[in-house]
C-alpha atoms as a PDB file:
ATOM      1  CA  UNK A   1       0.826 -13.480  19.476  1.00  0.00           C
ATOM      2  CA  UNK A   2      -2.179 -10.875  19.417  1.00  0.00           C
ATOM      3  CA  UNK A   3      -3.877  -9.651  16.789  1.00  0.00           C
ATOM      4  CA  UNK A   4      -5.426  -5.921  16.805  1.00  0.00           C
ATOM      5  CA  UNK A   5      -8.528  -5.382  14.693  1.00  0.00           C
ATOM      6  CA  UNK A   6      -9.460  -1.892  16.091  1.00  0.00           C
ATOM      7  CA  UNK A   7      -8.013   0.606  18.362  1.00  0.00           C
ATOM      8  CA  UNK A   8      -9.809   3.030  20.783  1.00  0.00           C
ATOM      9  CA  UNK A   9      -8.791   5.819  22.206  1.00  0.00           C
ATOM     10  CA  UNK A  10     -11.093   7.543  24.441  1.00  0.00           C
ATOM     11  CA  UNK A  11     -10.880  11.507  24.688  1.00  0.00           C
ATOM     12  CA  UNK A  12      -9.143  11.740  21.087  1.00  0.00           C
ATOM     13  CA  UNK A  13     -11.664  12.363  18.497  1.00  0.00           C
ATOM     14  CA  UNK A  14     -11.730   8.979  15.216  1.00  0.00           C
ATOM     15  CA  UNK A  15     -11.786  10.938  11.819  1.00  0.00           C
ATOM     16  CA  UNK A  16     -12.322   7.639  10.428  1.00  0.00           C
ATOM     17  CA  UNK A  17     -11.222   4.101   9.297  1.00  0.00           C
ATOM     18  CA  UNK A  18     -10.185   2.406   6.479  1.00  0.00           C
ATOM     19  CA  UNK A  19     -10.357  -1.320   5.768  1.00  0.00           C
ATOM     20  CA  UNK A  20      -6.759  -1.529   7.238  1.00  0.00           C
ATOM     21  CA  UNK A  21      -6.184   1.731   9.110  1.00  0.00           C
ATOM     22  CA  UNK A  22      -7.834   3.621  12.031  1.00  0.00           C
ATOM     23  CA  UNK A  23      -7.286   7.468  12.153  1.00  0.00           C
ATOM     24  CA  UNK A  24      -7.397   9.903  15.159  1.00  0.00           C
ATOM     25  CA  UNK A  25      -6.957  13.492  14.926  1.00  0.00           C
ATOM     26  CA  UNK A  26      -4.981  15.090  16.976  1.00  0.00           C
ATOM     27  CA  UNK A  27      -5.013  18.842  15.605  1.00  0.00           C
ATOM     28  CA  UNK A  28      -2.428  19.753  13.550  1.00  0.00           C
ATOM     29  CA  UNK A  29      -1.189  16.238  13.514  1.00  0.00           C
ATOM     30  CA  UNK A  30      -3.439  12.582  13.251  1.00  0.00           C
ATOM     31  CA  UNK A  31      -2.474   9.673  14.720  1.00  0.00           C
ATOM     32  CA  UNK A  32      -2.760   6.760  11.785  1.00  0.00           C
ATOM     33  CA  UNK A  33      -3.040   2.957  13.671  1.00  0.00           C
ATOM     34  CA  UNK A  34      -2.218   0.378  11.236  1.00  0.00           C
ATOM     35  CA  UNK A  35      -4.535  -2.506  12.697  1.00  0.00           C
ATOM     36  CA  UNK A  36      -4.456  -6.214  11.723  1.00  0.00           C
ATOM     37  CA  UNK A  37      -7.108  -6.445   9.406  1.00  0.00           C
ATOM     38  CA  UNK A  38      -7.423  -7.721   6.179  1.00  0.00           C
ATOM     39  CA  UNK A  39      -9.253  -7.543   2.814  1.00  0.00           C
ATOM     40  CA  UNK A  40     -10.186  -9.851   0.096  1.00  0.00           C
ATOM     41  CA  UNK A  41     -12.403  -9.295  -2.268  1.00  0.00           C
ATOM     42  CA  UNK A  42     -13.932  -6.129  -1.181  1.00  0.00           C
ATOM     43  CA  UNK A  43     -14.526  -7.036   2.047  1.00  0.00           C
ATOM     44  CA  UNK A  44     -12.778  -7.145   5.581  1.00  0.00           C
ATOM     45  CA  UNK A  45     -12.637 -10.096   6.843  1.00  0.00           C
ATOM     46  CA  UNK A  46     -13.842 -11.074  10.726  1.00  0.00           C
ATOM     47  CA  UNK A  47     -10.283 -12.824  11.166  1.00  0.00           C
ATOM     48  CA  UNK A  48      -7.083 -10.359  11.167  1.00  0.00           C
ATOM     49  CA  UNK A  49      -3.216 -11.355  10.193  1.00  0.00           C
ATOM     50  CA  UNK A  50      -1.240 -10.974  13.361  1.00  0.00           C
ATOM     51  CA  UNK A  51       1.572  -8.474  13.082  1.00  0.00           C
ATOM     52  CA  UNK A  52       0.261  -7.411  10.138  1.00  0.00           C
ATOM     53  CA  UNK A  53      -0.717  -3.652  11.178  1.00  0.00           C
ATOM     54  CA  UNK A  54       3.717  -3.788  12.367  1.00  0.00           C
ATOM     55  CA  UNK A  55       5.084  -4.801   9.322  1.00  0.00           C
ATOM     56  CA  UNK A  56       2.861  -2.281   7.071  1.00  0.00           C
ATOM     57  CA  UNK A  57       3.612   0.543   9.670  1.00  0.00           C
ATOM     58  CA  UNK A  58       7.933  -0.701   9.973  1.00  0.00           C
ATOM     59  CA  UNK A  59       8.132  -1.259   6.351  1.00  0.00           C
ATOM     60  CA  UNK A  60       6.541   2.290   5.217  1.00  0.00           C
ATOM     61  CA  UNK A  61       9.121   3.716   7.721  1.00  0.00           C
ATOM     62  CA  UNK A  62      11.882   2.418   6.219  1.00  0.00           C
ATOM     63  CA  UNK A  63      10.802   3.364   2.759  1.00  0.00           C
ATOM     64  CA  UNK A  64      10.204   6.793   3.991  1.00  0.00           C
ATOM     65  CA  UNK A  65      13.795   7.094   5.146  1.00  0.00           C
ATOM     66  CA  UNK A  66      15.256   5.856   1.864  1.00  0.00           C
ATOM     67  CA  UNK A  67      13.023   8.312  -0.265  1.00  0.00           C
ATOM     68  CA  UNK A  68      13.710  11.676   2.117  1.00  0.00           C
ATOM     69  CA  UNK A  69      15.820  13.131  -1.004  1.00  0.00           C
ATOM     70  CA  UNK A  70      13.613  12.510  -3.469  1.00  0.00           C
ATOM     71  CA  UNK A  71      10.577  13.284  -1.603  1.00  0.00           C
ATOM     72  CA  UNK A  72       9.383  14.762   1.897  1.00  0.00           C
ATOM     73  CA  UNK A  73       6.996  12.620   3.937  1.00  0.00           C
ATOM     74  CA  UNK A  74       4.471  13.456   6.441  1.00  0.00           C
ATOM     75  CA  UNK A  75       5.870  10.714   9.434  1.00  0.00           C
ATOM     76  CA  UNK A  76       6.642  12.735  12.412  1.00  0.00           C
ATOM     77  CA  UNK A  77       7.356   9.150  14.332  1.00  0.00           C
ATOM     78  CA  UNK A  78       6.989   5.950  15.374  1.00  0.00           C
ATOM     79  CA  UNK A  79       8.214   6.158  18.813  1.00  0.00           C
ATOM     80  CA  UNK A  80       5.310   5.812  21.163  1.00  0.00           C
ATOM     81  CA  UNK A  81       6.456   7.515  23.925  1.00  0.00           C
ATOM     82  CA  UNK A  82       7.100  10.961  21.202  1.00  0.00           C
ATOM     83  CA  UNK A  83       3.530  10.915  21.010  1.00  0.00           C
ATOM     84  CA  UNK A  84       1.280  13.053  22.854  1.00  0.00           C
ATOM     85  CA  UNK A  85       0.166  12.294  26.451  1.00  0.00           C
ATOM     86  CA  UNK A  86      -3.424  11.625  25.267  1.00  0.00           C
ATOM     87  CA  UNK A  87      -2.707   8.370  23.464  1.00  0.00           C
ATOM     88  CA  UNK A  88       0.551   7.235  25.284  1.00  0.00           C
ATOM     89  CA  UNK A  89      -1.587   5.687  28.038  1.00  0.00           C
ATOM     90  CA  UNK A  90      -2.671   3.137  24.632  1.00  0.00           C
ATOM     91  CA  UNK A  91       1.405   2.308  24.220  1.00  0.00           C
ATOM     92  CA  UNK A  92       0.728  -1.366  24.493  1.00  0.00           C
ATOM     93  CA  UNK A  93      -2.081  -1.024  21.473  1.00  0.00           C
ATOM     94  CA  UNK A  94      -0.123   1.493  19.347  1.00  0.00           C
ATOM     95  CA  UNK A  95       3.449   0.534  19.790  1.00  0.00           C
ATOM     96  CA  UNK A  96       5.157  -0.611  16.214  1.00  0.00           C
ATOM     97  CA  UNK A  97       1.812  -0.425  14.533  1.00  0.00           C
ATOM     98  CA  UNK A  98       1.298   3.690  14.539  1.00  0.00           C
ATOM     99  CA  UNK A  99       2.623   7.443  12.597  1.00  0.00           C
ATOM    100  CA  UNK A 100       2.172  10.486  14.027  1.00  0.00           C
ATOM    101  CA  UNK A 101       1.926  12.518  10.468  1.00  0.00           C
ATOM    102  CA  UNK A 102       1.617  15.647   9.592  1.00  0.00           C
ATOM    103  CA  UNK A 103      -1.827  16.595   8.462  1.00  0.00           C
ATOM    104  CA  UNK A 104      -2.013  17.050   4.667  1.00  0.00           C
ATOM    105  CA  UNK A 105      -4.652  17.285   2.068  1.00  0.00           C
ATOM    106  CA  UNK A 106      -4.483  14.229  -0.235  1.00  0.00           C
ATOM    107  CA  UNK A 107      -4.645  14.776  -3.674  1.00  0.00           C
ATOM    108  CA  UNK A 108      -7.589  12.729  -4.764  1.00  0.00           C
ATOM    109  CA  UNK A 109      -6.303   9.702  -6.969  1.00  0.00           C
ATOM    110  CA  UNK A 110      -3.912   6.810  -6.911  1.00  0.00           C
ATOM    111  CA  UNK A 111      -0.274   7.152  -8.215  1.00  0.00           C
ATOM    112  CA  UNK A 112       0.204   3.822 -10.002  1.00  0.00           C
ATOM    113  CA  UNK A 113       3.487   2.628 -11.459  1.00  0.00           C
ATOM    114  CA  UNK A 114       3.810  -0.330 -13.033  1.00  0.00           C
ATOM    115  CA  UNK A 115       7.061  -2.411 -13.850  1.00  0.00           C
ATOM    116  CA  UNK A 116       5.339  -5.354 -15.006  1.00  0.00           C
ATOM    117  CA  UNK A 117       2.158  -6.513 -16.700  1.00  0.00           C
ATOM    118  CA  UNK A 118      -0.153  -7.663 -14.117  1.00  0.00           C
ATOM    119  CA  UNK A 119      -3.474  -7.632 -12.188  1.00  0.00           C
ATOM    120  CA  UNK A 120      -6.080  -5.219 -13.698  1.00  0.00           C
ATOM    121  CA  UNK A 121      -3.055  -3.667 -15.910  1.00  0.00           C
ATOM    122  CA  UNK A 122      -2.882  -7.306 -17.669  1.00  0.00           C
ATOM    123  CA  UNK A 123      -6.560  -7.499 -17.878  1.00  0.00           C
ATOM    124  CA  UNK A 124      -6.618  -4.272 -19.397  1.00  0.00           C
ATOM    125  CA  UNK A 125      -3.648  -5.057 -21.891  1.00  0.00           C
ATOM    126  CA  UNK A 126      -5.880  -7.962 -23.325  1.00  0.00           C
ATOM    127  CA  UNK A 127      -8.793  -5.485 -23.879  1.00  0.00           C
ATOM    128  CA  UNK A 128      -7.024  -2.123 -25.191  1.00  0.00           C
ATOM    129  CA  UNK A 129      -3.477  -2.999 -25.772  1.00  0.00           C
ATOM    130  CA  UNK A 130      -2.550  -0.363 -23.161  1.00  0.00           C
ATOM    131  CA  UNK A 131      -2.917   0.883 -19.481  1.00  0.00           C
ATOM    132  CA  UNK A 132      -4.509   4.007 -18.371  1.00  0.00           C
ATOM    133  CA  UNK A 133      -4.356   5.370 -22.002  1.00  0.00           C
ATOM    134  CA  UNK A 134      -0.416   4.295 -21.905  1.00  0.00           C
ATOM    135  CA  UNK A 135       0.273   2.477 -25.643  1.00  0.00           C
ATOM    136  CA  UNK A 136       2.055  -0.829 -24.212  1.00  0.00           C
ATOM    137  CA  UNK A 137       4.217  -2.652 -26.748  1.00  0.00           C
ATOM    138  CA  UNK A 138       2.475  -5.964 -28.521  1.00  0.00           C
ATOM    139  CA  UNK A 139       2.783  -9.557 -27.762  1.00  0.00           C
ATOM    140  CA  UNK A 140       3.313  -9.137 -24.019  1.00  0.00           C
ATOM    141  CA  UNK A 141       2.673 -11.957 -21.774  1.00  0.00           C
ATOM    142  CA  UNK A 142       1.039 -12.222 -18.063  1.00  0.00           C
ATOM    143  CA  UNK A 143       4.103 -10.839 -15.629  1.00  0.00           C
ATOM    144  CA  UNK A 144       6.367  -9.254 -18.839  1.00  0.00           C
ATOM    145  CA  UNK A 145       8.377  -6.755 -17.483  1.00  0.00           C
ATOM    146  CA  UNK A 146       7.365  -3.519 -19.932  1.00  0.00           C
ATOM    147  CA  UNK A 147      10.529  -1.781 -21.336  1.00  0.00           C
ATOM    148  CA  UNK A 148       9.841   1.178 -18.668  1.00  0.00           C
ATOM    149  CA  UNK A 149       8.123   1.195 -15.757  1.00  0.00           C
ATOM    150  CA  UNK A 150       5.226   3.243 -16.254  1.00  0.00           C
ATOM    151  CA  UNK A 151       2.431   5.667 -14.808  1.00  0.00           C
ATOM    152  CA  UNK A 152      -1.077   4.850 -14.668  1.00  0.00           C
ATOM    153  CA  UNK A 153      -3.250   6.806 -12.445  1.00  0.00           C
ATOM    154  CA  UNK A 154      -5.797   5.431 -10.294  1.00  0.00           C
ATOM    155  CA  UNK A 155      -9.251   7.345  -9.019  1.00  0.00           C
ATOM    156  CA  UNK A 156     -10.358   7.034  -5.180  1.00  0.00           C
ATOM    157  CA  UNK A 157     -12.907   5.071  -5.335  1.00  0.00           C
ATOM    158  CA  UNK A 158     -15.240   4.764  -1.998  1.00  0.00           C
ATOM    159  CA  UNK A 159     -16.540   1.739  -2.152  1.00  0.00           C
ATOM    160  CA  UNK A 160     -14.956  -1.231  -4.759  1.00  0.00           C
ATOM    161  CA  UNK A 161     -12.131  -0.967  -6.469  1.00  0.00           C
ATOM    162  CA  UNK A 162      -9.825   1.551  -7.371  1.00  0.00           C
ATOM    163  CA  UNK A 163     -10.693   2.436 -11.444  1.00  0.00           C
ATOM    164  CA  UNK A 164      -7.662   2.983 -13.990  1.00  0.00           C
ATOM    165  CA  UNK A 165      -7.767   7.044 -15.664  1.00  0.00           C
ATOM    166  CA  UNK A 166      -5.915   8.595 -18.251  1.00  0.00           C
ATOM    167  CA  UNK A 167      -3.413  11.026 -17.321  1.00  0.00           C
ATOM    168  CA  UNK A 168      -5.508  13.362 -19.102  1.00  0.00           C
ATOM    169  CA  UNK A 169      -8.167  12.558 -16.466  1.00  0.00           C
ATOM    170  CA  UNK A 170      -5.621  12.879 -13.685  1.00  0.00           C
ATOM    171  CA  UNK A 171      -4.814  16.463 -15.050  1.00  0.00           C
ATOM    172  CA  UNK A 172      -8.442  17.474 -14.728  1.00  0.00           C
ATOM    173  CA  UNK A 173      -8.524  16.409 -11.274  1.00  0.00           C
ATOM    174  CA  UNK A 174      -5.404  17.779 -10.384  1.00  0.00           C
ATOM    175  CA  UNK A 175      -3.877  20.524 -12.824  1.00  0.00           C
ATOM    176  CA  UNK A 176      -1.278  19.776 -15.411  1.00  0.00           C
ATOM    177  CA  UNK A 177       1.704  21.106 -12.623  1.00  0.00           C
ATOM    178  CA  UNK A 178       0.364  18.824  -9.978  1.00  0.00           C
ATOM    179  CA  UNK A 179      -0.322  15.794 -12.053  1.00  0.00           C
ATOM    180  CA  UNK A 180       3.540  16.407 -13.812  1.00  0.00           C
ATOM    181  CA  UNK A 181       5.230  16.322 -10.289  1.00  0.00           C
ATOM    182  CA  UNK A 182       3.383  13.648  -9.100  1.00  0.00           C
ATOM    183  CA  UNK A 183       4.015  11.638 -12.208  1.00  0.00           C
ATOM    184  CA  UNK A 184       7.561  12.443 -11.814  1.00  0.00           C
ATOM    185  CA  UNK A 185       7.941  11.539  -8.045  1.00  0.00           C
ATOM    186  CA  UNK A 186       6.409   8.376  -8.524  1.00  0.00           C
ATOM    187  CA  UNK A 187       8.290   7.066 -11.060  1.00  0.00           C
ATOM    188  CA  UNK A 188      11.583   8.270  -9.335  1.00  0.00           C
ATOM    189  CA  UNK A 189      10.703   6.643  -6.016  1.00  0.00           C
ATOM    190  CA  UNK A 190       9.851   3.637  -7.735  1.00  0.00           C
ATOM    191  CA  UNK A 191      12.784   3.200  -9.544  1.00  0.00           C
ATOM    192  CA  UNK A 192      14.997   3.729  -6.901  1.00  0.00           C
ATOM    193  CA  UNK A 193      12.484   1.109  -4.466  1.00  0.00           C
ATOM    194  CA  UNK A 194      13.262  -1.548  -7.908  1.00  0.00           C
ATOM    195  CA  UNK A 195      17.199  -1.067  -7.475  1.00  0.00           C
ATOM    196  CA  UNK A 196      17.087  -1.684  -3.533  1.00  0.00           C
ATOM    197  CA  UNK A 197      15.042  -4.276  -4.068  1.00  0.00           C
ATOM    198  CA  UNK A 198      16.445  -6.335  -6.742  1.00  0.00           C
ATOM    199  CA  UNK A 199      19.423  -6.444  -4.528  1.00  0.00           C
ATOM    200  CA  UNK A 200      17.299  -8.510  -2.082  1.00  0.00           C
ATOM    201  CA  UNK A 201      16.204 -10.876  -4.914  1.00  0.00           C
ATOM    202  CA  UNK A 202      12.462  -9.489  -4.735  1.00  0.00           C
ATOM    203  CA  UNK A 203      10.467  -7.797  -8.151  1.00  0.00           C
ATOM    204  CA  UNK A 204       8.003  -4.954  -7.453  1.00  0.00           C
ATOM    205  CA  UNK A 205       5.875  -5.889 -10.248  1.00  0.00           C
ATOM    206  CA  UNK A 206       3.667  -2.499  -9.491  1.00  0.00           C
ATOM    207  CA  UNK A 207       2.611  -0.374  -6.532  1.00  0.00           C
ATOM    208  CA  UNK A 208       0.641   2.369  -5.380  1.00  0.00           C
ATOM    209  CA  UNK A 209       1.617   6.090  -3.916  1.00  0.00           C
ATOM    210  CA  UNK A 210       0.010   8.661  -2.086  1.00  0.00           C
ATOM    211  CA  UNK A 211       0.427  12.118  -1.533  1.00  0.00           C
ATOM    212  CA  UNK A 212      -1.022  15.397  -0.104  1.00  0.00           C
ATOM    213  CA  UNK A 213      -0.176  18.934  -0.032  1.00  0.00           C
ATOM    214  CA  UNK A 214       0.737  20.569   3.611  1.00  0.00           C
ATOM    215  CA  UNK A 215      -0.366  23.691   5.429  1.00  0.00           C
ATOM    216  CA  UNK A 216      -3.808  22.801   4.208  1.00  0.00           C
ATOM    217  CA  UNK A 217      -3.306  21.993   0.394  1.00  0.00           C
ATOM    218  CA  UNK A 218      -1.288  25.092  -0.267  1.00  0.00           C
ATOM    219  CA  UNK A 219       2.483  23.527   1.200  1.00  0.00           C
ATOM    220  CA  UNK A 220       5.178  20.767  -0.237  1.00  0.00           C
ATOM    221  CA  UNK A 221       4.026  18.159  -1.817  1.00  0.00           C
ATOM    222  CA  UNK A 222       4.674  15.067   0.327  1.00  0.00           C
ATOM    223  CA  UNK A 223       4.542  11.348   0.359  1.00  0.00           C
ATOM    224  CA  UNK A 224       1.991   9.552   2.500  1.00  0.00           C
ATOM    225  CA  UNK A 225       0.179   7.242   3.731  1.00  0.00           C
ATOM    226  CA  UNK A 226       1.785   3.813   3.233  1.00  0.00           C
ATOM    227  CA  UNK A 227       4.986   3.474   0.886  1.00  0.00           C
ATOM    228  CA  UNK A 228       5.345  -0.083  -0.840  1.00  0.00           C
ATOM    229  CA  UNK A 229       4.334  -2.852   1.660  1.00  0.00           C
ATOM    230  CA  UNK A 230       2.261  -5.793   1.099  1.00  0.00           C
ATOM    231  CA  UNK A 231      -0.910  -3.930   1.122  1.00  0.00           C
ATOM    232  CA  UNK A 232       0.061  -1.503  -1.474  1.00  0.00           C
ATOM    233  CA  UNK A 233       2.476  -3.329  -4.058  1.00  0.00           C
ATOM    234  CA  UNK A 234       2.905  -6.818  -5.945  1.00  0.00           C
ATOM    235  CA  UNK A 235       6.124  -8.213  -4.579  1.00  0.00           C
ATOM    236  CA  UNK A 236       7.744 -11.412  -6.302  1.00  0.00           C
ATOM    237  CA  UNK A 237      10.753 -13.298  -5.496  1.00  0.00           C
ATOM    238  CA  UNK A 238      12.841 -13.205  -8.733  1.00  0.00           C
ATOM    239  CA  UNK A 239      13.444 -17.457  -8.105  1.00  0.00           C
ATOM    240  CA  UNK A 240       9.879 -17.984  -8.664  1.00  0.00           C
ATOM    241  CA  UNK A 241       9.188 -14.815 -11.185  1.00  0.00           C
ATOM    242  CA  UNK A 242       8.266 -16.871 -14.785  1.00  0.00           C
ATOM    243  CA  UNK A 243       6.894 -14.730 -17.420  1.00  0.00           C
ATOM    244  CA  UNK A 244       3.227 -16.193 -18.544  1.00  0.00           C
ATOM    245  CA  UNK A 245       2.223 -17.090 -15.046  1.00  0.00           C
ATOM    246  CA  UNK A 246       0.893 -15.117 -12.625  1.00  0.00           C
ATOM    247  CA  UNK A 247       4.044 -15.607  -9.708  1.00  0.00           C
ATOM    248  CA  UNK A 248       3.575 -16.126  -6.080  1.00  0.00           C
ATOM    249  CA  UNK A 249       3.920 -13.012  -4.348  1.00  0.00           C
ATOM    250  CA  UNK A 250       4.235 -11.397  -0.576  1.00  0.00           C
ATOM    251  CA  UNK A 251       0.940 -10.223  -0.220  1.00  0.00           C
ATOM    252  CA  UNK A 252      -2.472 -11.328   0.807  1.00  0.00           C
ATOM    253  CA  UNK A 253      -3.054 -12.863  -2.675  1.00  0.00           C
ATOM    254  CA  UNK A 254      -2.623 -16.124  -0.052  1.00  0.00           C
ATOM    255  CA  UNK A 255      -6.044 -15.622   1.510  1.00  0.00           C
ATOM    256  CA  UNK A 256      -7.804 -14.599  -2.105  1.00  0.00           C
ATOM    257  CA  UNK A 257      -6.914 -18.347  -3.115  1.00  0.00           C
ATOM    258  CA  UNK A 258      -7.972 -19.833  -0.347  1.00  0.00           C
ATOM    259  CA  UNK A 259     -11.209 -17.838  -0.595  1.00  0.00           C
ATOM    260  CA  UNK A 260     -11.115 -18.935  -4.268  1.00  0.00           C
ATOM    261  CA  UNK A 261     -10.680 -22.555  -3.454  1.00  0.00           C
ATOM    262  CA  UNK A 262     -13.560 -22.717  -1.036  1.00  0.00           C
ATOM    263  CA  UNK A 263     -15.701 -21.228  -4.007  1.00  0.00           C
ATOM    264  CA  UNK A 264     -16.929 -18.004  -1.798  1.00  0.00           C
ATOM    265  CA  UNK A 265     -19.415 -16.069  -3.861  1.00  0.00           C
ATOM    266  CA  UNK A 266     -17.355 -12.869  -2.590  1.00  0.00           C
ATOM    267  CA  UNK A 267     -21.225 -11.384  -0.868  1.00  0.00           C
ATOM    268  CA  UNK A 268     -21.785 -11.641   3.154  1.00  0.00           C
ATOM    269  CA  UNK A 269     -21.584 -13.701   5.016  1.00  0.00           C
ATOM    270  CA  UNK A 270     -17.588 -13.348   4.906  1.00  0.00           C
ATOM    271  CA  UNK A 271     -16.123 -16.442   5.468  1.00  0.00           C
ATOM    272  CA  UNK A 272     -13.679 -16.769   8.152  1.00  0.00           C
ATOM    273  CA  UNK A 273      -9.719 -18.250   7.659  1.00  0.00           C
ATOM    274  CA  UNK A 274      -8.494 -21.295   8.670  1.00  0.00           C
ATOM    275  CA  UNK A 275      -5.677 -20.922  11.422  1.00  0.00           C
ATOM    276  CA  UNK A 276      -3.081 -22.201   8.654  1.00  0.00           C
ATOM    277  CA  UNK A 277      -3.639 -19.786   6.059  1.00  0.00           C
ATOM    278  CA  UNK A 278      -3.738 -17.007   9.015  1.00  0.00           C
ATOM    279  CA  UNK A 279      -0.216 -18.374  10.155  1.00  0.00           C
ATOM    280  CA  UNK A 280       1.117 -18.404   5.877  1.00  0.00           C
ATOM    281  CA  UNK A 281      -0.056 -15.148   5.387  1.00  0.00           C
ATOM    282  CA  UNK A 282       1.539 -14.121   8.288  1.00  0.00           C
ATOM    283  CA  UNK A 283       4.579 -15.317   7.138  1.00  0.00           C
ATOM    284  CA  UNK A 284       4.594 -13.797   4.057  1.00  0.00           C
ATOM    285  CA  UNK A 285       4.122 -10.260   5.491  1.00  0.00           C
ATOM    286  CA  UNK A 286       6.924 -10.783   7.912  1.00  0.00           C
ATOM    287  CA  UNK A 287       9.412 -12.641   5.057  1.00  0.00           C
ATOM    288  CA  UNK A 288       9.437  -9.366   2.986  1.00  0.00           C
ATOM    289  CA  UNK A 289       9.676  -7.361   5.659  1.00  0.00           C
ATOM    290  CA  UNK A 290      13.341  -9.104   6.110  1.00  0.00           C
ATOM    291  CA  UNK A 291      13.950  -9.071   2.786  1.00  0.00           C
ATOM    292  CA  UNK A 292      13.468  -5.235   1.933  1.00  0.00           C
ATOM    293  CA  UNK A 293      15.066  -4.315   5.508  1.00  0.00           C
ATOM    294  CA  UNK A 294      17.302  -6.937   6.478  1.00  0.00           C
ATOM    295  CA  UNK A 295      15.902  -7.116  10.048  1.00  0.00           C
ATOM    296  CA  UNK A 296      12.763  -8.540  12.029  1.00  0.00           C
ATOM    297  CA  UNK A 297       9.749  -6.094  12.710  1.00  0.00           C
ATOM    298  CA  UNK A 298      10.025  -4.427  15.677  1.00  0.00           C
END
């Protein structure tokens, strides 16, 4: 059981990596290597999640395929050997872990939908009574599902965290058409991700969406990125889902309580993971994995 914190691939130039992704360009198309790392806090941490880079690669697949009627997506594939002969030599590295995409232009915030009140939307509720601007109904509790799922815009931030706009903000960034569609995509492609799941006994309490433009910002819009795994969404199993608690969930939230436990300032040095909380946060990535798709990564 190996764990991949960083790919190379000599010849094929690195446009750049993430805290969780490594991307290579390959023209017209990039290669995007979902690697093993993980975040708490801000900050990657020197110990990675095995198979963790598979299921956030497998799962966005499989979303992908679902949404295709709602939305196009930028995967071209998964399948090593479709890939060009410059990086199939790294099939060992890449395989179950990478997209070949189509190169798009991102549109330059987070599409946020929310289901239920939680994270910085609950901290927010406290303070303004609302989310992103949104007017939420009052009295709700820590993990209350709202009466409608709703959109609350995100900016890109570079370093930190993420920061909740208006939609008003979103349209200045964007334009009123763009931020409409988008607004309208998300919350279609997360309501039909909150049927499917349901089914499976899980709660997306909230997630987060990206998309681009093709043909250099001036074709379709499309859905990219990563599409409602761990990384990117709250997940809760509806058996342990109470409202006025904060539930367990599928995601690295694991490692943040350890880290909280330990009393970690959250500066450098990071601290590193004990190999039991590696192995149950392992674990959880894989579980939902089985639970959204009904089989094992591959």
């Amino acid at each position: 059981m190996g764990t991949v914190l960083r790919v190379n691939i000599p010849g094929v130039p690195h446009l750049g990596s993430g805290k969780v992704r490594d991307i290579f360009d390959l023209g017209e198309r990039l290669l995007m290597v979902s690697s093993d790392r993980i975040s708490a806090f801000d900050h990657v941490l020197s110990v990675g999640i095995p198979d963790k880079g598979k299921v956030l690669t497998q799962l966005s697949k499989h979303w992908f395929a679902v949404m295709e009627d709602i939305v196009a997506n930028h995967l071209i594939s998964t399948d090593v050997a479709a890939f060009p002969e410059s990086v199939r030599a790294h099939a060992s590295e890449l395989a179950g872990r990478s997209m070949l995409v189509r190169r798009a232009k991102m549109f330059p915030v987070e599409c946020v939908v929310r289901g239920y009140l939680a994270g910085s939307g609950w901290k927010e509720y406290q303070e303004t009574g609302g989310v992103s601007g949104v007017r939420l109904p009052a009295g709700l509790k820590l993990a209350s599902r709202l009466p409608e799922p709703v959109f609350t815009p995100a900016s890109k931030a570079v370093t930190g965290h993420d920061e909740n706009i208006s939609f008003d903000k979103m349209v200045q960034a964007v334009g009123r058409a763009d931020a409409e569609r988008l607004r309208e995509l998300s919350l279609a492609v997360f309501r039909r991700a909150g049927e499917r799941a349901e089914s499976q006994g899980i709660i997306i309490a909230d997630t987060k969406f990206e998309f681009g433009r093709l043909d250099s910002g001036r074709g379709e819009i499309v859905l990219a990125d990563e599409v409602l795994t761990p990384d990117s969404s709250r997940f809760w199993d509806r058996e342990t889902y109470r409202v006025g608690i904060s539930p367990p969930s599928f995601d690295k939230q694991f490692v943040r309580d350890y880290l909280e436990s330990i009393q970690w300032d959250k500066n450098p040095p990071v601290p590193g993971l004990p190999a039991d909380i590696v192995e149950g946060t392992r674990k959880r990535y894989l579980e939902i994995h089985r639970r959204l798709t009904g089989r094992d990564i591959e």
